[in-house]
N, C-alpha and C. Protein backbone atom coordinates (compact mmCIF):
# COMPACT_ATOMS: atom_id res chain seq x y z
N UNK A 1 111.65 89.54 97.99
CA UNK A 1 112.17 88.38 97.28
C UNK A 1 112.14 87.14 98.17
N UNK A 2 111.91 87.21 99.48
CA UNK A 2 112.02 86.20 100.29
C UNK A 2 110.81 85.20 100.53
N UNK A 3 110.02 85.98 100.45
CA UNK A 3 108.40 85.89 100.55
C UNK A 3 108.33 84.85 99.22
N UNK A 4 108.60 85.56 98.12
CA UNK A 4 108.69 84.54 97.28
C UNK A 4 109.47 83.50 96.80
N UNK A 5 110.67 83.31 97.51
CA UNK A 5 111.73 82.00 97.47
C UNK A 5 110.78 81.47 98.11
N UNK A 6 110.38 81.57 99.77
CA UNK A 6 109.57 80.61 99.92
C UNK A 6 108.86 80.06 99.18
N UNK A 7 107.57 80.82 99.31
CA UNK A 7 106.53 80.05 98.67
C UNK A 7 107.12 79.11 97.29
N UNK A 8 107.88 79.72 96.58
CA UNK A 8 108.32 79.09 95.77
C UNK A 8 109.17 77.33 95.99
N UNK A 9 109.53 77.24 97.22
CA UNK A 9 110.16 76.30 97.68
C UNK A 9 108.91 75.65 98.46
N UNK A 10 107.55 75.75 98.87
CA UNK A 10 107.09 75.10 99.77
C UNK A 10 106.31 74.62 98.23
N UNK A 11 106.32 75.50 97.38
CA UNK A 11 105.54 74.45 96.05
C UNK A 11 106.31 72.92 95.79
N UNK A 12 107.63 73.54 95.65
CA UNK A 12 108.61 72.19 95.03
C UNK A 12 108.48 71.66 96.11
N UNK A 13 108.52 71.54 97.62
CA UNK A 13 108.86 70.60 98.43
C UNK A 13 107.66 70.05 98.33
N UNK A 14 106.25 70.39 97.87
CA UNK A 14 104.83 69.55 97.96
C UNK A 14 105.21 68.82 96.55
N UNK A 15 105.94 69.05 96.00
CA UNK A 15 105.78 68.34 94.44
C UNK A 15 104.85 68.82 93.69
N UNK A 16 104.35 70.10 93.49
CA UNK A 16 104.20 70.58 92.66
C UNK A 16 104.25 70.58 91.09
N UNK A 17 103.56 71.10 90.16
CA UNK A 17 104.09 71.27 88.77
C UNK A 17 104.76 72.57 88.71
N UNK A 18 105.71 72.44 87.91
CA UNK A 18 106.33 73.77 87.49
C UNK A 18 105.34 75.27 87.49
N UNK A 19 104.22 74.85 86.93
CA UNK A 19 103.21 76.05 86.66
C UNK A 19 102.83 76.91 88.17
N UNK A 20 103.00 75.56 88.83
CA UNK A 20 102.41 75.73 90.69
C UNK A 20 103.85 76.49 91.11
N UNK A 21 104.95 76.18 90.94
CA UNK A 21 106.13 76.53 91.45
C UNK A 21 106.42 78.06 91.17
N UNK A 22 105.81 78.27 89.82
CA UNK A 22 105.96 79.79 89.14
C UNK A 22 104.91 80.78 89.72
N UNK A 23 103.91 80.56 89.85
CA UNK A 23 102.70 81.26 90.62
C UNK A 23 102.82 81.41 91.55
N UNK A 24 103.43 80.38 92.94
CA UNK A 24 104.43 80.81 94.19
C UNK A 24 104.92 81.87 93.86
N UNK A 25 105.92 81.84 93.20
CA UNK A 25 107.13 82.87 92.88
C UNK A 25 106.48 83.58 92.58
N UNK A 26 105.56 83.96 91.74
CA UNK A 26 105.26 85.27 91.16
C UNK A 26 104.03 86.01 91.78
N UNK A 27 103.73 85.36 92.33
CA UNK A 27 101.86 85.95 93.12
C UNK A 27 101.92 87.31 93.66
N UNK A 28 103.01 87.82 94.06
CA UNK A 28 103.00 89.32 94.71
C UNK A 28 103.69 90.06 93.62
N UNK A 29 103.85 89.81 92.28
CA UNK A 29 104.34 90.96 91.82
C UNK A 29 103.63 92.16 91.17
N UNK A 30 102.76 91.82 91.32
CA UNK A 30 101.68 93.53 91.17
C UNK A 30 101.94 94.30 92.62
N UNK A 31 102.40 93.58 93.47
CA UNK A 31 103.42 94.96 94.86
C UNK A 31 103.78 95.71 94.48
N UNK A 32 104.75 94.98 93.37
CA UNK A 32 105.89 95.48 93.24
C UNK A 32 105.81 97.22 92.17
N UNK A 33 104.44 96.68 91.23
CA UNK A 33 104.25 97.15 90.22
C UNK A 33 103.30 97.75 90.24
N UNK A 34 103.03 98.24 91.64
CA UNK A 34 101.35 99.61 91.83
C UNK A 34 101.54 99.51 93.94
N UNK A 35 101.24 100.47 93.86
CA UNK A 35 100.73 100.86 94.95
C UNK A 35 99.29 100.65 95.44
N UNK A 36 98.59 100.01 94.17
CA UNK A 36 96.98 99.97 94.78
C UNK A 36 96.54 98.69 95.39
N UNK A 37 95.17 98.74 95.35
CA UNK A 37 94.73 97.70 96.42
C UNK A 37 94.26 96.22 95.51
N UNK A 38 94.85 96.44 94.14
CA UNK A 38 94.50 95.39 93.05
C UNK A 38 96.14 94.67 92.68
N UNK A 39 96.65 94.45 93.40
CA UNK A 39 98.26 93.48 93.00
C UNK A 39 97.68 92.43 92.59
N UNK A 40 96.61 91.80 92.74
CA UNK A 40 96.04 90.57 91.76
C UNK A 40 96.12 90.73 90.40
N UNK A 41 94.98 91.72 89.83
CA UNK A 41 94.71 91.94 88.89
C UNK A 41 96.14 92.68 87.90
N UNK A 42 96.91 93.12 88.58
CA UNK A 42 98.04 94.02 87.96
C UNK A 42 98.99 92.85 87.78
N UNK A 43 99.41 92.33 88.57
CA UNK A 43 100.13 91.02 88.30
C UNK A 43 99.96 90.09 87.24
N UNK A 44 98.17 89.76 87.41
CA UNK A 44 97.91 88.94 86.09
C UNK A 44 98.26 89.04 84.69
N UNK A 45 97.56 90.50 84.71
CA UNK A 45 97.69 91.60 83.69
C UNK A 45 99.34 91.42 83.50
N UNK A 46 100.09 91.68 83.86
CA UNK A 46 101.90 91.99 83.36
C UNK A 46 102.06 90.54 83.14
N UNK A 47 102.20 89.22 83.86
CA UNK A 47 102.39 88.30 83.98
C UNK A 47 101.85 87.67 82.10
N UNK A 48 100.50 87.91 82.06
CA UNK A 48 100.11 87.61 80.37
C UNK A 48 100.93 88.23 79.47
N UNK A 49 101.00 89.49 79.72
CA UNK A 49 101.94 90.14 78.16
C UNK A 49 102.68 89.67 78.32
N UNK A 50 103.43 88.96 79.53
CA UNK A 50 104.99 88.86 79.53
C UNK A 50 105.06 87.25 79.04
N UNK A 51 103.53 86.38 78.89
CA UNK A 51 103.67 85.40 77.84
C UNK A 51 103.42 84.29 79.11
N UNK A 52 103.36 84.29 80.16
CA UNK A 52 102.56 83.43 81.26
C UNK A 52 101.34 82.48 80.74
N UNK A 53 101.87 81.03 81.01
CA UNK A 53 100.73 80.29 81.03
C UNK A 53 99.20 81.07 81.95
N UNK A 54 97.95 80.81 81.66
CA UNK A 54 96.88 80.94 82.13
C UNK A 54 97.00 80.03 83.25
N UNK A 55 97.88 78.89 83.61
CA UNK A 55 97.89 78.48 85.04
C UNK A 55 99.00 79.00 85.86
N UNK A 56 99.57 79.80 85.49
CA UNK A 56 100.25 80.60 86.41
C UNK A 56 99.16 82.08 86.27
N UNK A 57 98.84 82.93 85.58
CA UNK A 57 98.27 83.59 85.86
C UNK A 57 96.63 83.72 86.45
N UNK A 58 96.01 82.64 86.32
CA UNK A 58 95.07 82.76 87.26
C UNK A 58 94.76 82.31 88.50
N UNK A 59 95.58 81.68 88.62
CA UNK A 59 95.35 81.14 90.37
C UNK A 59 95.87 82.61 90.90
N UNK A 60 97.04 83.70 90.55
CA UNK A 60 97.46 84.63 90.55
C UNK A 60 96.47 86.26 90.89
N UNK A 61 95.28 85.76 89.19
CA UNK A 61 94.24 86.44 89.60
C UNK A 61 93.30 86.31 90.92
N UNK A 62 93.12 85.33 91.01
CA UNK A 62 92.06 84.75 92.27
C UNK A 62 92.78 84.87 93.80
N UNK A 63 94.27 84.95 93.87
CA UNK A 63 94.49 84.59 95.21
C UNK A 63 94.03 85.58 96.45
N UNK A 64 93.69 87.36 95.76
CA UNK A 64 93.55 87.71 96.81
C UNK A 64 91.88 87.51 97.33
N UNK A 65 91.21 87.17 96.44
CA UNK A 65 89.30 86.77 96.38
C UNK A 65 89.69 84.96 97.65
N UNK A 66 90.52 84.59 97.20
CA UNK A 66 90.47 83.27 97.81
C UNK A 66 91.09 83.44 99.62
N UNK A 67 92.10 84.28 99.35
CA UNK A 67 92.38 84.41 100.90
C UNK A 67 91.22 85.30 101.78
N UNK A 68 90.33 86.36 101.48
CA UNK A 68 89.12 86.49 101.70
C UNK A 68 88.42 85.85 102.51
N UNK A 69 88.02 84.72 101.47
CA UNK A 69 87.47 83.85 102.08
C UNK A 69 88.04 82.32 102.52
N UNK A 70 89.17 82.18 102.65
CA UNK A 70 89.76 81.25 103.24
C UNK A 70 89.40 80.24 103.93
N UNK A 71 89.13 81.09 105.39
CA UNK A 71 88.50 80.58 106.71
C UNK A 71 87.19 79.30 106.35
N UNK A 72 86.37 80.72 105.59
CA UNK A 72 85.04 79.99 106.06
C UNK A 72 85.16 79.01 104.50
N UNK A 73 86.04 78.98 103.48
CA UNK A 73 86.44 77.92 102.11
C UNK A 73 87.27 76.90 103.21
N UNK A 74 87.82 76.62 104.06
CA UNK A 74 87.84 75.51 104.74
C UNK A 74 86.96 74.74 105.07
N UNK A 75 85.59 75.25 105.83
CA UNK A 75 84.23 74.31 105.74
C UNK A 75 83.54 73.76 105.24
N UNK A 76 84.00 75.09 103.39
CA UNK A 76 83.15 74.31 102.55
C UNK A 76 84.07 73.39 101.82
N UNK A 77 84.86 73.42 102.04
CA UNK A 77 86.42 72.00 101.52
C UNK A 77 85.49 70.59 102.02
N UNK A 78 85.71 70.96 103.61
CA UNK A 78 85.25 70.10 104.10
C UNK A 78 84.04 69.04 104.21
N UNK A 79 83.00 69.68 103.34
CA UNK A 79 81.84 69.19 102.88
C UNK A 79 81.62 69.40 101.63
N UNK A 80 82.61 69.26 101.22
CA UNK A 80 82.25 68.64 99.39
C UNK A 80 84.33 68.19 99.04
N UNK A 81 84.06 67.13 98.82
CA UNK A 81 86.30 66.68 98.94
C UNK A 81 86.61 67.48 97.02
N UNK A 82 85.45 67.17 96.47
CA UNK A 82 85.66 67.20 94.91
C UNK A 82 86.27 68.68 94.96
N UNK A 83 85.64 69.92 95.29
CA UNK A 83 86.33 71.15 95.40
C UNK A 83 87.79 71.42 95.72
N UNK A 84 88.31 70.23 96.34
CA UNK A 84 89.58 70.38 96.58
C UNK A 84 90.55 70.19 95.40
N UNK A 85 90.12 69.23 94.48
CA UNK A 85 90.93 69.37 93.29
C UNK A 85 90.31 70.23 92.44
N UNK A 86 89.51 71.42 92.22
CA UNK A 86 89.21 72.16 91.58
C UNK A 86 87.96 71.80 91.15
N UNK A 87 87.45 70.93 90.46
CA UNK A 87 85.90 70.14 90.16
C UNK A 87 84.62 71.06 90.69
N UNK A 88 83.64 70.46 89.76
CA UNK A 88 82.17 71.51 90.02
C UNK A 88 81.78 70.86 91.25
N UNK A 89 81.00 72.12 92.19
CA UNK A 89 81.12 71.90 93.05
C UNK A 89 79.13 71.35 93.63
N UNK A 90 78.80 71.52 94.55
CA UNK A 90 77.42 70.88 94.68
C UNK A 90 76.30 72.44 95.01
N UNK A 91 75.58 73.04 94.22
CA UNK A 91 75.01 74.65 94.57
C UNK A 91 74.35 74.42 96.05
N UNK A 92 73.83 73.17 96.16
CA UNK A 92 73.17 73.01 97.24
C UNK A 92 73.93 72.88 98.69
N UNK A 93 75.39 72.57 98.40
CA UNK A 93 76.47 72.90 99.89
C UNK A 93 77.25 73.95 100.15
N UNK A 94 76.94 74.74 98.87
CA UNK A 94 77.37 76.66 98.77
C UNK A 94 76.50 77.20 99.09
N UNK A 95 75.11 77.34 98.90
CA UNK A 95 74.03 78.15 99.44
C UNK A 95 74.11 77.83 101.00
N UNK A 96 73.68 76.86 101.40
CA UNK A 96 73.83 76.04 102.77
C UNK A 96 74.94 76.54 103.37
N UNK A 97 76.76 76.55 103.15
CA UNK A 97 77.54 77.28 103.42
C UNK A 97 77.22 78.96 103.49
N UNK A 98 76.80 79.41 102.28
CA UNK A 98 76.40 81.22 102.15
C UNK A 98 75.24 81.15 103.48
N UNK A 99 74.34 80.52 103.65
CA UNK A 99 73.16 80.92 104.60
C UNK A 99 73.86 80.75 106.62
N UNK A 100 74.94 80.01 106.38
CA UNK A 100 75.20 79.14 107.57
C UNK A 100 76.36 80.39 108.18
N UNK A 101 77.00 80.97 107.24
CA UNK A 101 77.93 81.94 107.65
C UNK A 101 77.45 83.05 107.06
N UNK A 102 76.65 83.49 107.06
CA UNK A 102 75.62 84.82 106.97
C UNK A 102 76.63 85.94 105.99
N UNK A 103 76.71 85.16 104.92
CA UNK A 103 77.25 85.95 103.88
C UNK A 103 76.46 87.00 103.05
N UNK A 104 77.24 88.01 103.02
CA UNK A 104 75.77 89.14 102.38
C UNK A 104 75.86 88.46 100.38
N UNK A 105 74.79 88.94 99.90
CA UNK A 105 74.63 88.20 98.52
C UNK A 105 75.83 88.76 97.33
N UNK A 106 76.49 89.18 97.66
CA UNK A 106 77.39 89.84 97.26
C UNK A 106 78.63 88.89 97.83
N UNK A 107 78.77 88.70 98.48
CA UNK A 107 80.02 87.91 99.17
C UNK A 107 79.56 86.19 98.33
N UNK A 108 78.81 86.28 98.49
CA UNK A 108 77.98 84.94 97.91
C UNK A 108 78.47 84.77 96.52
N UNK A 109 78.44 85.66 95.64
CA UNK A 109 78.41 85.63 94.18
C UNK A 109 80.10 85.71 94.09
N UNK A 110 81.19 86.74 95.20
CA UNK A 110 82.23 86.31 95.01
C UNK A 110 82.87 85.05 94.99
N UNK A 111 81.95 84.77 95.91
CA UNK A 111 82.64 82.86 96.31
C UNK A 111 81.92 81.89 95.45
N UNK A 112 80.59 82.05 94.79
CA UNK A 112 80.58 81.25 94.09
C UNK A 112 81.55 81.22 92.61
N UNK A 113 82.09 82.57 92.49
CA UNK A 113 82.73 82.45 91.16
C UNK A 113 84.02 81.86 91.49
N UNK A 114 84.74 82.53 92.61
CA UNK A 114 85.88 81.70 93.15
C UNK A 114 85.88 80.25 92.91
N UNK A 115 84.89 79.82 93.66
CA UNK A 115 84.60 78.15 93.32
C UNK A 115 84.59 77.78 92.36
N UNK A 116 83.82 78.56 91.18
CA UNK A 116 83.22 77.92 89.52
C UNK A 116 84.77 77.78 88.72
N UNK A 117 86.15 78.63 89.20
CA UNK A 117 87.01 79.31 88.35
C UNK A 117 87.91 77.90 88.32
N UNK A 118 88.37 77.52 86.88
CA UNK A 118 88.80 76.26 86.48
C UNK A 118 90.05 75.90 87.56
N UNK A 119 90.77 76.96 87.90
CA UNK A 119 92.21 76.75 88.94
C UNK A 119 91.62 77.37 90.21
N UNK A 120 90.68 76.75 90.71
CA UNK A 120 90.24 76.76 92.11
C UNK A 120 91.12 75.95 93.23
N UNK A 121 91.59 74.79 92.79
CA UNK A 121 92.65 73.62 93.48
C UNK A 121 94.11 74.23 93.86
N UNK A 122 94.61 75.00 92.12
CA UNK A 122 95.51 75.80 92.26
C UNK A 122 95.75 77.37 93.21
N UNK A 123 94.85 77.74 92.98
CA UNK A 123 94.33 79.08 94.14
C UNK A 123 94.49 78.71 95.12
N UNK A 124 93.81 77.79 95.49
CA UNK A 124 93.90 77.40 97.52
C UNK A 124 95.15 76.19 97.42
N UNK A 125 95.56 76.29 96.86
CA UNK A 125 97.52 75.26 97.12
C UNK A 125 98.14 76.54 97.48
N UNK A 126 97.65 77.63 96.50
CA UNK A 126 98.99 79.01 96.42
C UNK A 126 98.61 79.85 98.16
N UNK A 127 97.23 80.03 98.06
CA UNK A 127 97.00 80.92 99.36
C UNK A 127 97.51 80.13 100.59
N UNK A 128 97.57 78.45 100.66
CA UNK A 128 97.94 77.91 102.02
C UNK A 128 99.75 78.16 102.09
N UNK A 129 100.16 78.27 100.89
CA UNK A 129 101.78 78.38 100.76
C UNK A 129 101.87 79.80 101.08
N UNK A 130 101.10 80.71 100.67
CA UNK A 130 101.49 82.22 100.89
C UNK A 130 101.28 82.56 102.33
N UNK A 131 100.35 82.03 102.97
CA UNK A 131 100.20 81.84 104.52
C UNK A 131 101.20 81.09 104.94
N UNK A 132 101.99 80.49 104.77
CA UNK A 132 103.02 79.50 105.78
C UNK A 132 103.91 80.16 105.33
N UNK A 133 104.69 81.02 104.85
CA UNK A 133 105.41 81.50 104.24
C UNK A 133 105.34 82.49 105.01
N UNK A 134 104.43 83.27 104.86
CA UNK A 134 104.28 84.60 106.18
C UNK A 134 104.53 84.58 107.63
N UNK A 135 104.17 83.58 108.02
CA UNK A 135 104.20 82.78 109.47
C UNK A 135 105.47 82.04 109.72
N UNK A 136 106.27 81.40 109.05
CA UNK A 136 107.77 81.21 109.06
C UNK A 136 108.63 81.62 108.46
N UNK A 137 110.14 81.33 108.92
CA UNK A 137 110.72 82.14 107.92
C UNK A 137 112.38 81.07 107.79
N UNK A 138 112.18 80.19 106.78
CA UNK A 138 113.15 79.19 106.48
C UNK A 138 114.07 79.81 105.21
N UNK A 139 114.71 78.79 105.54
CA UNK A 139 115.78 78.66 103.89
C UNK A 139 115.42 78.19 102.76
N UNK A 140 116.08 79.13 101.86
CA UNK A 140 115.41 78.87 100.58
C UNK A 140 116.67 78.65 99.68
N UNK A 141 116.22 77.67 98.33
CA UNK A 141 117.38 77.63 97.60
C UNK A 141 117.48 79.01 97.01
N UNK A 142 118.28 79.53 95.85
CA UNK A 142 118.64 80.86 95.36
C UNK A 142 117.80 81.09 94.18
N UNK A 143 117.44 82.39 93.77
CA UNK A 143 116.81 82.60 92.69
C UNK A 143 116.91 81.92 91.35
N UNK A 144 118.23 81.64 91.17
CA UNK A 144 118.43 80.76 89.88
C UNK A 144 117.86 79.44 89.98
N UNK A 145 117.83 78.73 91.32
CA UNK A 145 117.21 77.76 91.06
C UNK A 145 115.95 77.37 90.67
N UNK A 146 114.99 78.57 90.87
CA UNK A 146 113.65 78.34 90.13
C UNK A 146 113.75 78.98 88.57
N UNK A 147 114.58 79.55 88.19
CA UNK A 147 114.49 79.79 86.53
C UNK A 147 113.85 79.21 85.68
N UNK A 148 114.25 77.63 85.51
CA UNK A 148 113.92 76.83 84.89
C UNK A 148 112.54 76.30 85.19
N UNK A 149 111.78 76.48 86.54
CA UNK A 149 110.12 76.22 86.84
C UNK A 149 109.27 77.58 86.11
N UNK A 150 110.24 79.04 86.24
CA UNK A 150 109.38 80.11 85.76
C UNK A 150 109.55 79.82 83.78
N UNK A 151 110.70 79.18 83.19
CA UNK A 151 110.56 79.18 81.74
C UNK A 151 109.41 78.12 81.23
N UNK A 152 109.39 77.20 81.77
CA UNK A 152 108.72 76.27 81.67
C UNK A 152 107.52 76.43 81.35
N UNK A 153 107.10 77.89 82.36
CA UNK A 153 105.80 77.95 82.53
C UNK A 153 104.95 79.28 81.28
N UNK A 154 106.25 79.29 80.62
CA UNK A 154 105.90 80.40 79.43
C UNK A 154 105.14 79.62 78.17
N UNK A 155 104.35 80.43 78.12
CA UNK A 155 103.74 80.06 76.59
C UNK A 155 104.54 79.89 75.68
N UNK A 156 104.48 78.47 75.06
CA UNK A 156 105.06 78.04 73.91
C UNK A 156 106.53 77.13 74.57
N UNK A 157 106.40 77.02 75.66
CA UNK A 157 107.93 76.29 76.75
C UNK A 157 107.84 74.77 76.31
N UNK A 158 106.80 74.54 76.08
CA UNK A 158 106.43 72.75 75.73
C UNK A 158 106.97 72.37 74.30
């Protein structure tokens, strides 16, 4: 639960949208809910029936494909800015990236879909919060105080 007060608090302290604040909070709960090596996909999966906006559940789906490749998705941040808010990206500075860090073609096709996926911006906000979150360990307000960012973020909340 701590893991996720954070992150949940390093969303609101960036100013975040509610949707961003709920996907903090909720990104590890396929842990909770399998023992296997897919808490992405299990999370997503529960998170939808349970009536989850598609921007809380897919940055959700993607985060563990995005921390993956993290490292070397910093370089390619760095040579194209548009990827950073999610936007199509340039094929010709992803291949160039895939050839430059000797990605097998398979790793290639993961990251290009990573990239293509509409909450790409949202994915890498959630993985840099789920990393600082791991690496420190601050105060957080109390569970009730995000209630109202996780209702928000339910289908039909608007």
């Amino acid at each position: 639960l701590q893991h996720a007060l954070q992150c949940a608090t390093l969303a609101e302290y960036d100013g975040a949208p509610p949707h961003q604040i709920a996907a903090a909070f909720l990104h590890d709960i396929g842990c909770l809910l399998s023992v296997t090596d897919d808490h992405d996909r299990i999370g997503c999966e529960f998170l939808s029936q349970c009536g989850f906006l598609q921007d809380v559940t897919l940055p959700i789906l993607y985060h563990v494909l995005a921390e993956r490749f993290d490292i070397k998705l910093e370089d390619l941040q760095k040579n194209s800015t548009k990827l950073l808010d999610g936007s199509t990206k340039s094929r010709g500075n992803l291949q160039n990236f895939s050839e430059n860090n000797s990605l097998t073609s398979r790793s290639y096709y993961e990251l290009d879909e990573l990239v293509d996926q509409p909450y790409f911006g949202d994915t890498m906000a959630l993985i840099k919060r789920d990393q600082y979150a791991q690496k420190f360990c601050f105060s957080t307000p109390t569970l009730e105080h995000f209630r109202p960012f996780l209702e928000l973020s339910l289908i039909g909340a608007y």
